[in-house]
Protein backbone atom coordinates (compact mmCIF):
# COMPACT_ATOMS: atom_id res chain seq x y z
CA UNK A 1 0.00 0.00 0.00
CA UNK A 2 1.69 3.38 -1.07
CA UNK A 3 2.01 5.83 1.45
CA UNK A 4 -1.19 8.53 1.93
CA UNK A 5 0.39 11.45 3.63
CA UNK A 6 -2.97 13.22 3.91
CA UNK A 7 -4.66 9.98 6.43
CA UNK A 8 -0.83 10.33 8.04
CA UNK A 9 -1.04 14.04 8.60
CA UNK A 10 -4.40 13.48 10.12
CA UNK A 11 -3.47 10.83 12.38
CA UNK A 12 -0.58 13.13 13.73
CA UNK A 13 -2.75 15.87 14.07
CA UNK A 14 -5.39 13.75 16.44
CA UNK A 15 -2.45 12.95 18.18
CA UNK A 16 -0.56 15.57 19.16
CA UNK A 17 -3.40 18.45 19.28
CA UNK A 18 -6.76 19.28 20.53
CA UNK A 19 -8.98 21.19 18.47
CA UNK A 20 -11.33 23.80 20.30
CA UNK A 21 -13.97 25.99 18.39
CA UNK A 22 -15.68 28.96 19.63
CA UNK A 23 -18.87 30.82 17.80
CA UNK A 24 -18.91 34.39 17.44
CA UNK A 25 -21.37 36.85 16.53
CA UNK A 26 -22.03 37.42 12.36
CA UNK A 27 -18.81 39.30 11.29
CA UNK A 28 -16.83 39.30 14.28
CA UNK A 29 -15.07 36.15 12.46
CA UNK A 30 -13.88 38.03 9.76
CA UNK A 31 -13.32 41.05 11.67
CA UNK A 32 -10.61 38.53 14.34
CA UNK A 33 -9.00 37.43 11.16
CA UNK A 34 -8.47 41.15 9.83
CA UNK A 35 -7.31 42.30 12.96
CA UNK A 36 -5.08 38.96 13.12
CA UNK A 37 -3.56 40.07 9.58
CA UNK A 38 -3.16 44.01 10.51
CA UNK A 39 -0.83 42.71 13.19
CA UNK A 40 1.12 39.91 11.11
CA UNK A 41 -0.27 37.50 13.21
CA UNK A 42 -2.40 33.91 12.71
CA UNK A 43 -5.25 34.27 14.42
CA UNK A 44 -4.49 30.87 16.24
CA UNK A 45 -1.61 32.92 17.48
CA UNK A 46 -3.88 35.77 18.51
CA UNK A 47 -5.78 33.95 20.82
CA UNK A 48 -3.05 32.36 22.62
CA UNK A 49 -1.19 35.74 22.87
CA UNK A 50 -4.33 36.91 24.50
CA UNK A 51 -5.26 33.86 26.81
CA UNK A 52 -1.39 34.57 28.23
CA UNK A 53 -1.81 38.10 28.64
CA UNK A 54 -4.96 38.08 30.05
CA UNK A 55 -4.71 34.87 32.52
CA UNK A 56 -1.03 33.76 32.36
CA UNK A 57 -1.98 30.38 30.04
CA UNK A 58 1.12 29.27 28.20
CA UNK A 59 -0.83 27.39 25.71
CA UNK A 60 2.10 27.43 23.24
CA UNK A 61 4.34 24.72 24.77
CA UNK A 62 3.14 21.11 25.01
CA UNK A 63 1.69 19.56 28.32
CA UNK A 64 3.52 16.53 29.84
CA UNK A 65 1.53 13.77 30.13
CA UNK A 66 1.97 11.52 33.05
CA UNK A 67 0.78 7.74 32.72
């Protein structure tokens, strides 16, 4: 079987992240991801610069996980 590197990416991907969605308001989306831009920024990036600011979460680095 040849290699699929798109089922492999998304097997690494359930791995090694979790995925969290938020709804906003009509527009705001768009607006986050403008703002995101104006400021050479992801808006992934965005929101974890802000989570630190406001409450000190280091989202950025991974976790260890103890067994």
């Amino acid at each position: 079987m040849a290699f699929d590197k798109k089922k492999y990416d998304a097997a690494f991907t359930r791995e090694k992240y979790d995925t969290v969605s938020i709804r906003l308001p009509k527009g705001r989306g768009s607006e986050l991801k403008e703002y995101a831009q104006l400021h050479d920024k992801s808006m992934r990036d965005l929101i974890l610069e802000a989570l630190w600011k406001s409450y000190r979460l280091d989202l950025k680095s991974p976790v260890e996980i103890k067994e």
